[in-house]
N, C-alpha and C. Protein backbone atom coordinates (compact mmCIF):
# COMPACT_ATOMS: atom_id res chain seq x y z
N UNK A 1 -0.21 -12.18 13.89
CA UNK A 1 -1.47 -12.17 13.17
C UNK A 1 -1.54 -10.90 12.35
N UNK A 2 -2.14 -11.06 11.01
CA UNK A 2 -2.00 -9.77 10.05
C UNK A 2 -3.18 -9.79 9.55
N UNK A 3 -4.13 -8.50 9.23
CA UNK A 3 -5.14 -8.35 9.01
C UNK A 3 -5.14 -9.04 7.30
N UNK A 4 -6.40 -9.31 7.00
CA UNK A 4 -7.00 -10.50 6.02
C UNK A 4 -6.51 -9.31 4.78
N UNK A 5 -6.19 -9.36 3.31
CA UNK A 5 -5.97 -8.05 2.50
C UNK A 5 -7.65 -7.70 2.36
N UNK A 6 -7.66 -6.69 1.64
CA UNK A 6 -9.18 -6.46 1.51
C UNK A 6 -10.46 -7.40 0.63
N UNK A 7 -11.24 -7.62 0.71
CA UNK A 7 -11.76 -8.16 -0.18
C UNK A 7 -12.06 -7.33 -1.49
N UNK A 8 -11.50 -7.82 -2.61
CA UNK A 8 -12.21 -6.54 -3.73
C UNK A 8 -11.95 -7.85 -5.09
N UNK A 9 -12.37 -7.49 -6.33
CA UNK A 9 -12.42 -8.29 -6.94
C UNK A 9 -11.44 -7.04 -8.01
N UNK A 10 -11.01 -7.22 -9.37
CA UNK A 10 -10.39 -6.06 -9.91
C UNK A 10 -9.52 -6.47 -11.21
N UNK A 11 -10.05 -5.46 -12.00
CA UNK A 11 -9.47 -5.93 -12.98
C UNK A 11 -8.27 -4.93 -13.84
N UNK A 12 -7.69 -4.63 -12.44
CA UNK A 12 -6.71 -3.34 -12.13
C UNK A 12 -5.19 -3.76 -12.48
N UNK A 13 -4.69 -2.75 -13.35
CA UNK A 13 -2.95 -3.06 -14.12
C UNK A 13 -2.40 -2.37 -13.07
N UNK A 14 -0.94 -2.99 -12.62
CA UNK A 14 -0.34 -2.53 -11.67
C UNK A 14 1.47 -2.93 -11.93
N UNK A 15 2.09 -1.99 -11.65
CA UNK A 15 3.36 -2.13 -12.03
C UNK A 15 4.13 -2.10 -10.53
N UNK A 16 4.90 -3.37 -10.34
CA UNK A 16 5.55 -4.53 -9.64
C UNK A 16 7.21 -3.54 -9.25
N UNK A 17 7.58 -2.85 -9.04
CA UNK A 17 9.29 -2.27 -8.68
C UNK A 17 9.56 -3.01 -7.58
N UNK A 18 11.30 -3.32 -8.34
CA UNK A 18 11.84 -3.69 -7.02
C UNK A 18 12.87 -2.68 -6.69
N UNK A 19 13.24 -1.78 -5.93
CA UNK A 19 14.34 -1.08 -5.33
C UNK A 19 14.93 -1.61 -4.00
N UNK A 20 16.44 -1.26 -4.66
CA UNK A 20 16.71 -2.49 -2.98
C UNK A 20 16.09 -1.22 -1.96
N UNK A 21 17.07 0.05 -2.01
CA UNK A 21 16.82 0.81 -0.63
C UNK A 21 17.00 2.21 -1.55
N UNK A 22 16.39 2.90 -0.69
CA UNK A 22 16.09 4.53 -1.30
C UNK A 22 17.16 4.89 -0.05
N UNK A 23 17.93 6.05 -0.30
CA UNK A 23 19.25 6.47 0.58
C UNK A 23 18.24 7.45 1.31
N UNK A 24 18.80 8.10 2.86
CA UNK A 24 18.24 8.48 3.33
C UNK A 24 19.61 9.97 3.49
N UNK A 25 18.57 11.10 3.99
CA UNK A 25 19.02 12.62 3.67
C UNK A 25 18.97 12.41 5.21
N UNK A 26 20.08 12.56 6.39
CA UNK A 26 19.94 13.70 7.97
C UNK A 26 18.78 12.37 8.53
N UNK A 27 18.40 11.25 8.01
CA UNK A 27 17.37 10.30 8.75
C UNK A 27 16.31 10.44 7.93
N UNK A 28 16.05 11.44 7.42
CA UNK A 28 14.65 11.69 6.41
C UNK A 28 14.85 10.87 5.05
N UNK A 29 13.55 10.19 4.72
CA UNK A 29 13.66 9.82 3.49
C UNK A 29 13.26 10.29 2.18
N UNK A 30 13.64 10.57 1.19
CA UNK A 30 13.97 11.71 -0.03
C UNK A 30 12.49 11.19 -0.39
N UNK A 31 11.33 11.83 -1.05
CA UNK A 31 10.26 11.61 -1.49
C UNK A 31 9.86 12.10 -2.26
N UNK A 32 10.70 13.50 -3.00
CA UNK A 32 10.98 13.92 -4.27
C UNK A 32 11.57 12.77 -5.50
N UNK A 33 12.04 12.03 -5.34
CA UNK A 33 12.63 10.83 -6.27
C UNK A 33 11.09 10.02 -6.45
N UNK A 34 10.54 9.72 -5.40
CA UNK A 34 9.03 8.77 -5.16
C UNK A 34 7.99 9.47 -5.97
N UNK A 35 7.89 11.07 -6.20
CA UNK A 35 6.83 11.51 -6.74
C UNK A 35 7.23 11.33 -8.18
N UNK A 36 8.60 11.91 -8.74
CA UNK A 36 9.36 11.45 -10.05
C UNK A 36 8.67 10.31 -10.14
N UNK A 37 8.83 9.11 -9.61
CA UNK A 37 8.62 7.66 -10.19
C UNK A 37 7.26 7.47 -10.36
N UNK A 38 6.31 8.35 -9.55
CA UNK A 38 4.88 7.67 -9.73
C UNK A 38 4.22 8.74 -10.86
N UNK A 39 4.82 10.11 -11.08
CA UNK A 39 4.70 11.08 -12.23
C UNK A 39 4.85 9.68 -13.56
N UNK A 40 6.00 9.17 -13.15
CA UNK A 40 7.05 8.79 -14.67
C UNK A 40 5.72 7.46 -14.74
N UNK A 41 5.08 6.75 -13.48
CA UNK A 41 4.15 5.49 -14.37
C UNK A 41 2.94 5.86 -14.27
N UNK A 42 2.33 7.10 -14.00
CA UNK A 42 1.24 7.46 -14.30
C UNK A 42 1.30 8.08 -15.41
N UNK A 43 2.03 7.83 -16.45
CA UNK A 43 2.07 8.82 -17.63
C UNK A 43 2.51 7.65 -18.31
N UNK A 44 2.91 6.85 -18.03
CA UNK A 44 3.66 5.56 -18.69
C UNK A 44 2.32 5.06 -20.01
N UNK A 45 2.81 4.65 -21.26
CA UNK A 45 2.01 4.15 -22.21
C UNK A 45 1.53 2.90 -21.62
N UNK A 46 1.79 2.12 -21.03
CA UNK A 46 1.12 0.82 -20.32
C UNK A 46 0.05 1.17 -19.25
N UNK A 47 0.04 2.63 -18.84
CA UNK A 47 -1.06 2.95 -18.12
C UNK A 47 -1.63 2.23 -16.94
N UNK A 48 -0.42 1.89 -16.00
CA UNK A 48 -1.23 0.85 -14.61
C UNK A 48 -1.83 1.65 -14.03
N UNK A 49 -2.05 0.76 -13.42
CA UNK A 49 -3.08 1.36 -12.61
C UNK A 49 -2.84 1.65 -10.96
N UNK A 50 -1.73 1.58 -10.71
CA UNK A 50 -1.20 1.65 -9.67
C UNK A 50 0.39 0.99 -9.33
N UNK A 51 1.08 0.77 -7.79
CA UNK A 51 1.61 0.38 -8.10
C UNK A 51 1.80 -0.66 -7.02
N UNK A 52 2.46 -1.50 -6.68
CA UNK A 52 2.63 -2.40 -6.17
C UNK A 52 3.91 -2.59 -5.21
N UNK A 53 4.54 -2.57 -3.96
CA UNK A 53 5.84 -2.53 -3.22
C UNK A 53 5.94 -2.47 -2.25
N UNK A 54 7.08 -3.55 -1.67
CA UNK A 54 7.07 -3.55 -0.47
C UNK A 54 7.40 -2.33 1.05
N UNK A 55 6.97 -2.61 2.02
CA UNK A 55 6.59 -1.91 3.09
C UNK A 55 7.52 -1.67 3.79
N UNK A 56 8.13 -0.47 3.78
CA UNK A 56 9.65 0.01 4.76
C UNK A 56 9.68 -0.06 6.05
N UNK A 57 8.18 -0.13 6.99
CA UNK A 57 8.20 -0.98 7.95
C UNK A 57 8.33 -2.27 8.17
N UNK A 58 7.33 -3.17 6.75
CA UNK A 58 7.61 -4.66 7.43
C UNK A 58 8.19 -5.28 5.53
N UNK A 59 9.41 -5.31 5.28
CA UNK A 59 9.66 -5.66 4.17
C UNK A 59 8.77 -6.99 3.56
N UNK A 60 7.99 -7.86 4.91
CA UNK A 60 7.43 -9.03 4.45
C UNK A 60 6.04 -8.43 3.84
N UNK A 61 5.67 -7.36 4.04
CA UNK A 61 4.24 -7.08 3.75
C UNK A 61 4.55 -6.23 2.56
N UNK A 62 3.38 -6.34 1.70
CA UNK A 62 2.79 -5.90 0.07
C UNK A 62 2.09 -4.38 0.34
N UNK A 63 2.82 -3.60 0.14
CA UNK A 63 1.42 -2.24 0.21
C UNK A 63 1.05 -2.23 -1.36
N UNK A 64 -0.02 -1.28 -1.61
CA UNK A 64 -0.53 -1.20 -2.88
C UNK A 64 -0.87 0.52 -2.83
N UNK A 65 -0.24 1.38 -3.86
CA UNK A 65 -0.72 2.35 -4.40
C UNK A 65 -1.58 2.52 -5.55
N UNK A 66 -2.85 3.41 -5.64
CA UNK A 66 -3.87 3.23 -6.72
C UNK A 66 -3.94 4.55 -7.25
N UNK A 67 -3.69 4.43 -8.47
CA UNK A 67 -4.24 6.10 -9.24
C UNK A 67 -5.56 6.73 -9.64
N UNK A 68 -6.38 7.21 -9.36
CA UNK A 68 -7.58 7.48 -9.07
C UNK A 68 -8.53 6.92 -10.21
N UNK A 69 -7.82 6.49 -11.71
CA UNK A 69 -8.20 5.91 -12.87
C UNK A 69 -8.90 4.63 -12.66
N UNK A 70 -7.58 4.21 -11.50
CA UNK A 70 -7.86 2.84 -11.02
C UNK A 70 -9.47 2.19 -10.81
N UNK A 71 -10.37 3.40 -10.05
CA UNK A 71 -11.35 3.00 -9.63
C UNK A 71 -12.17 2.41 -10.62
N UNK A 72 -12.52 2.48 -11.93
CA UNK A 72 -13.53 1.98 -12.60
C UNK A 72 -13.03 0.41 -12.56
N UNK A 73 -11.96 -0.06 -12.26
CA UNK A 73 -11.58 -1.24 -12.63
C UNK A 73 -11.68 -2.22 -10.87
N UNK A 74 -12.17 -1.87 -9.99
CA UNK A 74 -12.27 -1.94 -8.61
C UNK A 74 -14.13 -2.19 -8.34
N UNK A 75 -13.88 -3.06 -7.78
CA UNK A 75 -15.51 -3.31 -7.09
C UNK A 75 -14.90 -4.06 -6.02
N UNK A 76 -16.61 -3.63 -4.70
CA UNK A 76 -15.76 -4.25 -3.56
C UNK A 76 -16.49 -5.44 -3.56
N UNK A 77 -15.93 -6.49 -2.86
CA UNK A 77 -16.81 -8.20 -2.83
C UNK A 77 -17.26 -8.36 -2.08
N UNK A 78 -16.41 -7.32 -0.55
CA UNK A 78 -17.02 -7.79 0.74
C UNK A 78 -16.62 -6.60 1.91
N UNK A 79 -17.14 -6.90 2.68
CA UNK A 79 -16.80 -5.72 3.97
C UNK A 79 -16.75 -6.70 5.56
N UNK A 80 -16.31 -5.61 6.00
CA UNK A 80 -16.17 -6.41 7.41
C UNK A 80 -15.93 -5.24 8.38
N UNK A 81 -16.91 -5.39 9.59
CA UNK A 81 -17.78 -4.14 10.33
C UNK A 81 -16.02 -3.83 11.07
N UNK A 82 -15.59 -2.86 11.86
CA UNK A 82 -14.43 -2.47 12.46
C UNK A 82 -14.65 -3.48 13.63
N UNK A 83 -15.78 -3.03 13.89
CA UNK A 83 -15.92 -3.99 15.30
C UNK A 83 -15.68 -5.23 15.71
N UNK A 84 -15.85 -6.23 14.77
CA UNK A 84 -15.36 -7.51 14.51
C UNK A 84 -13.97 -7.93 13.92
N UNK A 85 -13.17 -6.77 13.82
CA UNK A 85 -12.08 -6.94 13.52
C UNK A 85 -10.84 -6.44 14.34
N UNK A 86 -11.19 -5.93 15.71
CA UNK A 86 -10.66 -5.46 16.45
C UNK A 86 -9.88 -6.26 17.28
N UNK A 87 -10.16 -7.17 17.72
CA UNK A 87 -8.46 -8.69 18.02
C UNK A 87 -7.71 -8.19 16.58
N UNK A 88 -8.24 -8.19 15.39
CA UNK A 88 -6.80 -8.27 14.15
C UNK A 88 -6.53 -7.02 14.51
N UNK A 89 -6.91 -5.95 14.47
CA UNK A 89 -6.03 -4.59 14.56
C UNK A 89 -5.15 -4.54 15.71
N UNK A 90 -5.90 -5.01 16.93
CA UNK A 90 -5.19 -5.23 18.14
C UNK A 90 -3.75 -5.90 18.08
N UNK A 91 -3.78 -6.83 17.33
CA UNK A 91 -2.19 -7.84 17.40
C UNK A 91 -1.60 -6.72 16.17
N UNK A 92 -1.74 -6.36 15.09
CA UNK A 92 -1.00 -5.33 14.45
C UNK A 92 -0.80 -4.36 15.23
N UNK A 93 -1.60 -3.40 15.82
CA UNK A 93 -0.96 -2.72 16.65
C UNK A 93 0.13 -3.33 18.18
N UNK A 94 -0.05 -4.23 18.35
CA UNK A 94 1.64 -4.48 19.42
C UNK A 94 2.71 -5.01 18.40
N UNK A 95 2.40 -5.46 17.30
CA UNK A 95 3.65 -6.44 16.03
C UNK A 95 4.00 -4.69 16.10
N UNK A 96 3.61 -3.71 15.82
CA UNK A 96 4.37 -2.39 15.42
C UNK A 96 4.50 -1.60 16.85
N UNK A 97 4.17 -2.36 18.22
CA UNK A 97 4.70 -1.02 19.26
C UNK A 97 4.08 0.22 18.90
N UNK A 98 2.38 0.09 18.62
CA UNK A 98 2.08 1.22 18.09
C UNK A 98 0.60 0.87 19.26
N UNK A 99 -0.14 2.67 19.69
CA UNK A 99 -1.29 1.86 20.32
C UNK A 99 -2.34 3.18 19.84
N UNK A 100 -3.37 3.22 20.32
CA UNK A 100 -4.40 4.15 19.82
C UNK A 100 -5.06 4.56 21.14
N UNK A 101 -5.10 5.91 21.31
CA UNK A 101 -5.68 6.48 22.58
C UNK A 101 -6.86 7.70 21.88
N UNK A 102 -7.62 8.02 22.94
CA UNK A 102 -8.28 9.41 22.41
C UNK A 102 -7.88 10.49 23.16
């Protein structure tokens, strides 16, 4: 089970990369190359508005990066209280072997 994406409505430009794999330094992954690339399309004449790519934890899932420009083009449609969504966080947190304590 995977939480619902957000509700938002948007009339937000976003640029799509595919990289197969970013090489990794000693296990660490290089993130100097990552700031290059989001420098190089936040300056880009097409002006997205973010960017769009898949998730180095779950290659099946979509993350989304937004450049702070982004916001005028963003309204939200809907919300949904934490509390009522806590079975969905619950099954994401065991799909990742991940848990939350205080």
């Amino acid at each position: 089970m995977m939480l619902e994406p957000c509700a938002c409505s948007s009339t937000a430009q976003h640029a799509s990369l595919s990289i197969s794999r970013l090489p990794t330094q000693g296990g660490n992954r290089p993130y100097a190359p990552c700031g290059a690339w989001s420098d190089a399309l936040h300056d880009h004449a097409g002006a997205p508005d973010g960017i769009a790519y898949r998730s180095r934890h779950d290659p099946d899932a979509i993350c989304v990066a937004l450049f702070e420009r982004a916001g005028t083009a963003l309204s939200v449609a809907g919300t949904t209280p934490l509390p009522a969504m806590l079975g969905a966080v619950a099954a994401v947190l065991d799909r990742y072997g991940k848990s939350v304590s205080t």
